[in-house]
N, C-alpha and C. Protein backbone atom coordinates (compact mmCIF):
# COMPACT_ATOMS: atom_id res chain seq x y z
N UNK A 1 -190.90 162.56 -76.31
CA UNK A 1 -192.19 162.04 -76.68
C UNK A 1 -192.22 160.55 -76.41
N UNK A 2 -192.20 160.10 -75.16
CA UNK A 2 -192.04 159.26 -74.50
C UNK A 2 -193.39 158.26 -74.91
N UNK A 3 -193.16 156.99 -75.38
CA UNK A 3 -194.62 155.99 -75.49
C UNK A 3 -195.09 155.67 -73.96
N UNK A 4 -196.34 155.70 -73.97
CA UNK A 4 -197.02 155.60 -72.85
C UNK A 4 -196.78 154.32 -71.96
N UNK A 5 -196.24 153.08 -72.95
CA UNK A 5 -195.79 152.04 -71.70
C UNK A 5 -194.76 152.23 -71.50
N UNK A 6 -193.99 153.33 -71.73
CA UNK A 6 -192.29 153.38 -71.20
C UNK A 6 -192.68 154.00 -70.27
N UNK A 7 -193.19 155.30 -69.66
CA UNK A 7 -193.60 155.85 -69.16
C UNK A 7 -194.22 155.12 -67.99
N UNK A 8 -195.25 154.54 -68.15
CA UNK A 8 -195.76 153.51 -66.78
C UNK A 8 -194.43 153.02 -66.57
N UNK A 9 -193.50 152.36 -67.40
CA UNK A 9 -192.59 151.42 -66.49
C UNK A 9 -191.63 152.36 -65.94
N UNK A 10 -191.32 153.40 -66.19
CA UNK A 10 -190.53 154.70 -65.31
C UNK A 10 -191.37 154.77 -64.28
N UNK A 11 -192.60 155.12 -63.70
CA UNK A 11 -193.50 155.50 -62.74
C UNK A 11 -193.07 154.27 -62.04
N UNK A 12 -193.16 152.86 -62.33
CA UNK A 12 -193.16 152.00 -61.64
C UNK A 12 -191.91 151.61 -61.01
N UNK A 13 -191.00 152.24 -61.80
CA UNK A 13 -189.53 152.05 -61.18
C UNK A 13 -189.32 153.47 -60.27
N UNK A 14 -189.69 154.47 -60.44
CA UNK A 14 -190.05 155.59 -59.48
C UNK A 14 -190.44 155.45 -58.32
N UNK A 15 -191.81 154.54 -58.74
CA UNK A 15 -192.43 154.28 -57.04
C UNK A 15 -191.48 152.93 -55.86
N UNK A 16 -190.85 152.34 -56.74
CA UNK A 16 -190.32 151.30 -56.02
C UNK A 16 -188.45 152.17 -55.90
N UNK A 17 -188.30 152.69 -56.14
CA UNK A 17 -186.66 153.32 -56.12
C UNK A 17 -187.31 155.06 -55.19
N UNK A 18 -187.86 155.27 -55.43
CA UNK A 18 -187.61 157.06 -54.17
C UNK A 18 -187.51 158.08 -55.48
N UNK A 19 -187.53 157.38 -56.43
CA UNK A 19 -186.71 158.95 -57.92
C UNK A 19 -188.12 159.21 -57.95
N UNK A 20 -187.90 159.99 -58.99
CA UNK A 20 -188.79 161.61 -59.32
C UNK A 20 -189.36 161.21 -61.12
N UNK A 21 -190.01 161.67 -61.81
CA UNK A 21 -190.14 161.98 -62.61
C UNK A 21 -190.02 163.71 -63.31
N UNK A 22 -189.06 164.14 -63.73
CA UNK A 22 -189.75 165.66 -64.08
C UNK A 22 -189.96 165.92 -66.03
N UNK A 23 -190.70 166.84 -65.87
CA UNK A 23 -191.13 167.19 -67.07
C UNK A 23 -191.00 168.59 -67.57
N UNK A 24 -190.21 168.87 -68.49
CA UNK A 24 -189.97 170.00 -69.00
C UNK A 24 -191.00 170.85 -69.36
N UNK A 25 -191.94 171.53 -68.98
CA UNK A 25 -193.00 171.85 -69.70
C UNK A 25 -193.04 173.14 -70.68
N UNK A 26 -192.89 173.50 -72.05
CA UNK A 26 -191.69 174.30 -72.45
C UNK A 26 -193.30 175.54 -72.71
N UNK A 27 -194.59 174.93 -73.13
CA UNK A 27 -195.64 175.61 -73.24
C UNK A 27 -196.56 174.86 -73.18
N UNK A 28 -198.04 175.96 -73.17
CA UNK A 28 -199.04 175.04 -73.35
C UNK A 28 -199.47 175.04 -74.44
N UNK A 29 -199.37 176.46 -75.23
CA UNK A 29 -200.24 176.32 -76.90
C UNK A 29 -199.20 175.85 -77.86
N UNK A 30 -199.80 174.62 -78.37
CA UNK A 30 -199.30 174.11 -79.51
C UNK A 30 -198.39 174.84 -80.31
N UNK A 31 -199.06 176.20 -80.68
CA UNK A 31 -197.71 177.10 -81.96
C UNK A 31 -196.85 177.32 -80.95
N UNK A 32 -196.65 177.52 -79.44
CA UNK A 32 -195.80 178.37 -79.16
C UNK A 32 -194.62 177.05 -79.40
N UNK A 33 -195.17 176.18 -78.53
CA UNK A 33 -194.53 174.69 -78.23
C UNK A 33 -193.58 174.60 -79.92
N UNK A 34 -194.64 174.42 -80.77
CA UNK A 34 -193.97 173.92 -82.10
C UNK A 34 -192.75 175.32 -82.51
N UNK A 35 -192.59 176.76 -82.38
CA UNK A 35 -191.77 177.55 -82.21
C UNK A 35 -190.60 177.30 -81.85
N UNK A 36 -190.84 176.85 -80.82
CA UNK A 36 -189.61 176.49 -79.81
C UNK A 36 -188.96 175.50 -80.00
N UNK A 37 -189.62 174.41 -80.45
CA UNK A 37 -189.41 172.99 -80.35
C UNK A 37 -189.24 172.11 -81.53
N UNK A 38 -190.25 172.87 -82.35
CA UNK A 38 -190.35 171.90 -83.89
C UNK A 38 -191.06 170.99 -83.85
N UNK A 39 -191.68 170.59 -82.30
CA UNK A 39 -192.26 169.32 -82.02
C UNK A 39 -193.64 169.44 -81.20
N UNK A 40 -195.05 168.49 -81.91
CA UNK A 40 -195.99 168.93 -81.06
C UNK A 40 -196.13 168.50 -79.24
N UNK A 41 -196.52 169.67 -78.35
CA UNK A 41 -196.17 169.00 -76.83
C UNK A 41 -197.71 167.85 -76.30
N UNK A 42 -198.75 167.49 -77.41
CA UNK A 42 -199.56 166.41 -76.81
C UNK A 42 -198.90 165.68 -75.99
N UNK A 43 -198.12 164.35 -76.73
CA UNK A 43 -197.42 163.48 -76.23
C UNK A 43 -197.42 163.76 -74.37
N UNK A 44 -196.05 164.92 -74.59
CA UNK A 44 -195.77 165.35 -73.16
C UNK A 44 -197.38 165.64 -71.95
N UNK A 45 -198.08 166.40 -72.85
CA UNK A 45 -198.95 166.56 -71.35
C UNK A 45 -199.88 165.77 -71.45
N UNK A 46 -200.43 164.41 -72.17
CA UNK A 46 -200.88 163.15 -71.75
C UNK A 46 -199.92 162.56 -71.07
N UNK A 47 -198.60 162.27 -71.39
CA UNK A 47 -198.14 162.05 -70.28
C UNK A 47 -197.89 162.34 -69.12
N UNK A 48 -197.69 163.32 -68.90
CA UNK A 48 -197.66 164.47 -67.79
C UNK A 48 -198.73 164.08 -66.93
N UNK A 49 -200.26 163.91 -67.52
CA UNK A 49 -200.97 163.48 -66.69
C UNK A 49 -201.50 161.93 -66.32
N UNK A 50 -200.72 161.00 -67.39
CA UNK A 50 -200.91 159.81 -67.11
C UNK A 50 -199.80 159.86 -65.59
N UNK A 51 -198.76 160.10 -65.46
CA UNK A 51 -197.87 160.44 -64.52
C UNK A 51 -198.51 160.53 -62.79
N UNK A 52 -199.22 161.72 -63.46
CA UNK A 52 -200.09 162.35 -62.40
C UNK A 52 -201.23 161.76 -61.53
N UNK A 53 -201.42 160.97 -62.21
CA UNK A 53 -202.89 160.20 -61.22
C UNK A 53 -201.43 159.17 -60.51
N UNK A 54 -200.62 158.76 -60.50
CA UNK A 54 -199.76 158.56 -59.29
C UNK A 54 -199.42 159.00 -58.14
N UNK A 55 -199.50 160.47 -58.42
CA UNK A 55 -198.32 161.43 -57.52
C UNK A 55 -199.12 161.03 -55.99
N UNK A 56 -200.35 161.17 -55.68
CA UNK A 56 -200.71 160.88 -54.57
C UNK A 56 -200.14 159.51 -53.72
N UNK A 57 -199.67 158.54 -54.58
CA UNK A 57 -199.62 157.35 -54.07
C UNK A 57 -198.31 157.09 -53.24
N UNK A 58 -197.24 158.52 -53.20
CA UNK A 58 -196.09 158.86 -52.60
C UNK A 58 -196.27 159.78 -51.71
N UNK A 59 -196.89 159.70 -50.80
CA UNK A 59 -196.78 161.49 -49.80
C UNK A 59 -195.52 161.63 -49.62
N UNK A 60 -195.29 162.75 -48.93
CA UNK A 60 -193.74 163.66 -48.86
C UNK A 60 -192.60 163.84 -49.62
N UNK A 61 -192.55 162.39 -50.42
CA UNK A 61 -191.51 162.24 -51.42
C UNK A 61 -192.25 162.58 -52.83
N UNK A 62 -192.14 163.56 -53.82
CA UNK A 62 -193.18 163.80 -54.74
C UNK A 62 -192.59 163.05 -55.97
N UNK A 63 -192.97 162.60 -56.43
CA UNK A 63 -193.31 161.41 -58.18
C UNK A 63 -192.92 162.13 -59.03
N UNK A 64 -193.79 163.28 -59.08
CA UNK A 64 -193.45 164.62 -60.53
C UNK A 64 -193.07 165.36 -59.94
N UNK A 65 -192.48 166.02 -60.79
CA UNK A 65 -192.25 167.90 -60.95
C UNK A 65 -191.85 168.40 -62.04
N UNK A 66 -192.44 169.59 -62.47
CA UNK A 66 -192.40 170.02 -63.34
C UNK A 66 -191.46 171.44 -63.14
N UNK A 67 -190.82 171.61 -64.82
CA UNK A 67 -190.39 173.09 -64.78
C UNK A 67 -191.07 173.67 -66.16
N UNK A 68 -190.77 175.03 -65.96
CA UNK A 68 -190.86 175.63 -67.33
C UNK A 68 -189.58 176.96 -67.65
N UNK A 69 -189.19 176.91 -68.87
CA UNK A 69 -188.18 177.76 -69.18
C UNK A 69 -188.78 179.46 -69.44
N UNK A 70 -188.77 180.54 -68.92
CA UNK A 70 -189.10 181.81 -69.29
C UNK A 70 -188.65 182.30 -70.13
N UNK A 71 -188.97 182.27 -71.45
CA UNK A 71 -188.27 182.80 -72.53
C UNK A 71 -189.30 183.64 -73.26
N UNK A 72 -188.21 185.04 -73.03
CA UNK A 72 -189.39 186.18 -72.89
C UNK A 72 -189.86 186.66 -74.56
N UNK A 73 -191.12 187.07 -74.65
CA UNK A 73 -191.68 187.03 -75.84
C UNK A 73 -192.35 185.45 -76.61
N UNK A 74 -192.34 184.43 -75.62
CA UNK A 74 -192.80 183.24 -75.97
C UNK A 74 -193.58 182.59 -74.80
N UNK A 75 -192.80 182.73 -73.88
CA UNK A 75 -192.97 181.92 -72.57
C UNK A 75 -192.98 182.56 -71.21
N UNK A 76 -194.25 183.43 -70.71
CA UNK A 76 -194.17 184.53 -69.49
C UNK A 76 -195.47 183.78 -68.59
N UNK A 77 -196.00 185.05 -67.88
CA UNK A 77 -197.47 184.42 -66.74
C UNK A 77 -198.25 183.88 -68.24
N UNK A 78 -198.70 184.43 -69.21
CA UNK A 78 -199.63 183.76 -69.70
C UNK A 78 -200.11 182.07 -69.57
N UNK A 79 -198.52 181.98 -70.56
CA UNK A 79 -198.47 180.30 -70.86
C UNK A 79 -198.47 180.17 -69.61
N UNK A 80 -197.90 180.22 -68.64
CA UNK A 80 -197.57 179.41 -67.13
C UNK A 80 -198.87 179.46 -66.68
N UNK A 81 -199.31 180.23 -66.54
CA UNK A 81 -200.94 180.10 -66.15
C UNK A 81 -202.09 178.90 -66.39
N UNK A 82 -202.01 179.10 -68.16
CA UNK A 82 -202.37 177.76 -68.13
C UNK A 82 -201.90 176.53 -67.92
N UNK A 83 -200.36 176.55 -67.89
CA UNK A 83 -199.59 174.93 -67.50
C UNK A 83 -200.25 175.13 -66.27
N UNK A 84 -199.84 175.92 -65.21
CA UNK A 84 -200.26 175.83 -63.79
C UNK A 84 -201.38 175.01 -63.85
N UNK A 85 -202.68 175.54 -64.07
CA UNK A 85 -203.70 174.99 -64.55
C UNK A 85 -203.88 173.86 -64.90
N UNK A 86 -203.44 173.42 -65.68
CA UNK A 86 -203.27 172.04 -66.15
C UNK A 86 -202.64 171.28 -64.98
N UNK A 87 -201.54 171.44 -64.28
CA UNK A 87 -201.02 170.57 -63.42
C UNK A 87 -202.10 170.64 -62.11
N UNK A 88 -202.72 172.34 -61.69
CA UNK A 88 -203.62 171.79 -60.87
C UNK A 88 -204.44 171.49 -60.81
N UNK A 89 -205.23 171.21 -62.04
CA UNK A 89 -206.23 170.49 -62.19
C UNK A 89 -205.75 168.72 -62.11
N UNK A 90 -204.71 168.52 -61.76
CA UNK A 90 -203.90 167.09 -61.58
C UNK A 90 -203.98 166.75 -59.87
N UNK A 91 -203.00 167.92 -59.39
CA UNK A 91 -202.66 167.91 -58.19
C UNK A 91 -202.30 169.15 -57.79
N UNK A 92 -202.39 170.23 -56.76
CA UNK A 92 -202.26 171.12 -57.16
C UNK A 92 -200.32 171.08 -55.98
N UNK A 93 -200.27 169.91 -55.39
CA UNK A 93 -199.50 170.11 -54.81
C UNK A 93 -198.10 169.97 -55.61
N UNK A 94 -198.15 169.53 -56.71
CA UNK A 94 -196.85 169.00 -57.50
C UNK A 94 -196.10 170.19 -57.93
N UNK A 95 -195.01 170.34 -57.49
CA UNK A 95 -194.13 171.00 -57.82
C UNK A 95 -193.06 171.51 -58.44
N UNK A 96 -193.32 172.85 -59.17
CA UNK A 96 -193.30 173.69 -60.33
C UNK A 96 -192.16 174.71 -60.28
N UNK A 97 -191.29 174.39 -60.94
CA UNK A 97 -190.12 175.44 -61.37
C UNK A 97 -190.46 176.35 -62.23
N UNK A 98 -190.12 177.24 -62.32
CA UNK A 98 -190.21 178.78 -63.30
C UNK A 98 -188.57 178.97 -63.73
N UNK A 99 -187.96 178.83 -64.75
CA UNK A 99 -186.35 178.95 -64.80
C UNK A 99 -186.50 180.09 -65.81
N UNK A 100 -185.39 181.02 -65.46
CA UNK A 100 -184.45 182.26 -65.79
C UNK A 100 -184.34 181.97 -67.21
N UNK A 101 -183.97 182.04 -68.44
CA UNK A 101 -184.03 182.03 -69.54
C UNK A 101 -182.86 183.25 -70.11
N UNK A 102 -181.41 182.33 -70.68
CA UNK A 102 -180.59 182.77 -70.88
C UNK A 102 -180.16 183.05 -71.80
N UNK A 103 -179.83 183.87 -72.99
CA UNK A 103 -179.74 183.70 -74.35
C UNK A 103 -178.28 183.31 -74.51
N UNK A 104 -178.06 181.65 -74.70
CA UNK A 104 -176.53 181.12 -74.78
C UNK A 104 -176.60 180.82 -76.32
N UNK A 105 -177.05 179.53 -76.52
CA UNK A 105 -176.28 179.13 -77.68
C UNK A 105 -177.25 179.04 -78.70
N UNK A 106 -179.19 178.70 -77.79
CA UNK A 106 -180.05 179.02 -78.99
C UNK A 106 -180.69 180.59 -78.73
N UNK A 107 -181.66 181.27 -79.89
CA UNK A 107 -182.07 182.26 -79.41
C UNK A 107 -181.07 183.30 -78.49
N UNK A 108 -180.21 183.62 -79.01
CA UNK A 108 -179.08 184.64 -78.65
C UNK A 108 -179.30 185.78 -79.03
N UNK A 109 -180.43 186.08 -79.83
CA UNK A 109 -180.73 187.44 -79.64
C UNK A 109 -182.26 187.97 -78.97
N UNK A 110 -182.09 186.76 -78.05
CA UNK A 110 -183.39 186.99 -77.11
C UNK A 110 -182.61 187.70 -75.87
N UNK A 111 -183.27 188.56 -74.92
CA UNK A 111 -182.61 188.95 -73.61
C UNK A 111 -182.90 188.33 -72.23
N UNK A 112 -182.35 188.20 -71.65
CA UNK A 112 -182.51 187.48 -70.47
C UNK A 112 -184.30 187.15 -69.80
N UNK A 113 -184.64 186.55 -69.11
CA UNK A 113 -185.84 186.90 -68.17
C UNK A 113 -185.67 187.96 -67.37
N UNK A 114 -186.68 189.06 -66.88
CA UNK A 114 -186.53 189.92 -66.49
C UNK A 114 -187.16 189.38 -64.92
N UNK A 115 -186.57 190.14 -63.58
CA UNK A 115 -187.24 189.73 -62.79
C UNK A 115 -188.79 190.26 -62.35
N UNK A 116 -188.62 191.06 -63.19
CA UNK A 116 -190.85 191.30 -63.20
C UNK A 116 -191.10 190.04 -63.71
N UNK A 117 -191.43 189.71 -65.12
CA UNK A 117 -191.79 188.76 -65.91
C UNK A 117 -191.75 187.48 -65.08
N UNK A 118 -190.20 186.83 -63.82
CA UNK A 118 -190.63 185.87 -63.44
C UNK A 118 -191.70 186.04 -62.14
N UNK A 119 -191.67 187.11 -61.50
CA UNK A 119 -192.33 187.14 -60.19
C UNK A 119 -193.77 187.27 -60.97
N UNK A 120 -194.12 187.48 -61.99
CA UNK A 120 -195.37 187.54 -62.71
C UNK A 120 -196.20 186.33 -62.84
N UNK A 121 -194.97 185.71 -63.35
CA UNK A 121 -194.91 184.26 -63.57
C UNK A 121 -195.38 183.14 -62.13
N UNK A 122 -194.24 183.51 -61.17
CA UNK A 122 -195.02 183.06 -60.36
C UNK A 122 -196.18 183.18 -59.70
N UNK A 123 -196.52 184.46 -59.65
CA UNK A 123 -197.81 184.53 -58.94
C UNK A 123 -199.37 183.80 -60.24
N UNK A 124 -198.98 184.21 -61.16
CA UNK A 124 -199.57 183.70 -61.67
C UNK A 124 -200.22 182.00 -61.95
N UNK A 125 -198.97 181.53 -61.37
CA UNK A 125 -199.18 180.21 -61.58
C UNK A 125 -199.45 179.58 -60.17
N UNK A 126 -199.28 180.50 -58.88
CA UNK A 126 -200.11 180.38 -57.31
C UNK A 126 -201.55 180.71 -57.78
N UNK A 127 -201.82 181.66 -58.80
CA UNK A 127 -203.21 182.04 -58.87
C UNK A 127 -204.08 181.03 -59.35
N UNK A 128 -203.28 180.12 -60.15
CA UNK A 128 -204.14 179.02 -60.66
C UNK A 128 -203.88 177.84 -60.00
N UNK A 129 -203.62 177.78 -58.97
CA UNK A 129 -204.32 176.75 -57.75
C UNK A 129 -202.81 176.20 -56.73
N UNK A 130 -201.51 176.23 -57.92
CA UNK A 130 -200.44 175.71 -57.29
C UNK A 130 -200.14 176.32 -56.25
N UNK A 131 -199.47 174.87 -55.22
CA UNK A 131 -198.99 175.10 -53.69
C UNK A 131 -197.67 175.61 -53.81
N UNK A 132 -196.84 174.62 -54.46
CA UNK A 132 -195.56 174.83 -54.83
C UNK A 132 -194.53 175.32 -55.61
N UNK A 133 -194.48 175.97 -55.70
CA UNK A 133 -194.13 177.42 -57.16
C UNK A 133 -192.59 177.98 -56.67
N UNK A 134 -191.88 177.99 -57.01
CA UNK A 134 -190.39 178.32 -57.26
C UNK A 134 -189.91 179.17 -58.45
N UNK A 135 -188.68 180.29 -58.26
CA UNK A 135 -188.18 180.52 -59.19
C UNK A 135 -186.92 179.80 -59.64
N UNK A 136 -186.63 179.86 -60.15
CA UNK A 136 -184.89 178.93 -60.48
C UNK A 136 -184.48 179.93 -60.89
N UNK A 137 -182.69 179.91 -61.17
CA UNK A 137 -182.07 180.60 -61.82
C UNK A 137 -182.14 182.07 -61.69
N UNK A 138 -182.18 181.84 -60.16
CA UNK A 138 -182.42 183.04 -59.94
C UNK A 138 -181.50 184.58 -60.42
N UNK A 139 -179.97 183.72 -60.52
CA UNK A 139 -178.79 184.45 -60.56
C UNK A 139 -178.91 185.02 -62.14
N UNK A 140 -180.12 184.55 -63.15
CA UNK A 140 -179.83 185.02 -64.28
C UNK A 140 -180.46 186.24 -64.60
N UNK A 141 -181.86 186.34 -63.47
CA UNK A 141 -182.60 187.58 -64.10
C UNK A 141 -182.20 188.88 -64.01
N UNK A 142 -182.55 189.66 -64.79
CA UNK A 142 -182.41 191.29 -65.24
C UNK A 142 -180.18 191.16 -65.47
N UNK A 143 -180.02 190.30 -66.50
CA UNK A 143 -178.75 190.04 -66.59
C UNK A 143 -178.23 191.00 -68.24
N UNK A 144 -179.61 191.41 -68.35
CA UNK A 144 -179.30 192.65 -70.30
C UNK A 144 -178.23 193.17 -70.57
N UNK A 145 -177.78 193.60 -69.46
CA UNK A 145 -176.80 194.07 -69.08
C UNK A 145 -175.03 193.59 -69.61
N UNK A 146 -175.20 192.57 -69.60
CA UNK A 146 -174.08 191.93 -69.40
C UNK A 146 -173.83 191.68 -71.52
């Protein structure tokens, strides 16, 4: 929950150094966010989009990117849909991770991401305007098993 002039002075050291900014984006609705987190995500997606009215000012080398963690029964296409949304209503070119969701050390009796749920995920979040859409972690899905 980064204050907004730390934030400009990261962007500004971003644009003059080649680095990146990324942003965890863990949800978009408040309860799910506070679930997960304990913490409300405003902060993050005003920043997220104070961020964002930059990204153009870098072609090829991108400013932001965002991910989000799939953690199933909290975090699937729904939420991503609207983050998508939200980022493309920014830019739609900024580019968006979808990550595998592992039950290690928190939520251990959650089960892996399934690979429906992420390919869901992604299309879902191409449906709402994004260019750039990725899965991560790929090696973790449909892992119940294990």
């Amino acid at each position: 929950m980064m204050h907004p002039k730390f934030i400009e002075a990261a962007v500004r050291y971003s644009l003059t150094t080649g680095g990146c900014i990324k942003f965890d984006l863990k949800s978009f609705d408040q309860g799910i966010n506070l679930a997960l987190t304990g913490v409300s995500n405003q902060r993050t997606l005003e920043n997220f989009a104070r961020v964002g009215r930059y990204f153009a000012k870098r072609p090829g080398l991108p400013l932001l990117i965002a991910s989000t963690l799939l953690v199933p029964g909290y975090v699937g296409a729904d939420q991503v849909r609207k983050i998508a949304g939200f980022i493309a209503a920014i830019d739609v070119r900024i580019p968006y991770a979808l990550l595998a969701f592992a039950p290690n050390f928190y939520l251990p009796d959650l089960p892996y991401t399934s690979a429906e749920d992420a390919y869901q995920s992604q299309k879902a979040a191409q449906s709402a305007g994004l260019t750039n859409v990725r899965i991560g972690n790929r090696h973790l899905l449909d892992l119940g098993w294990t």
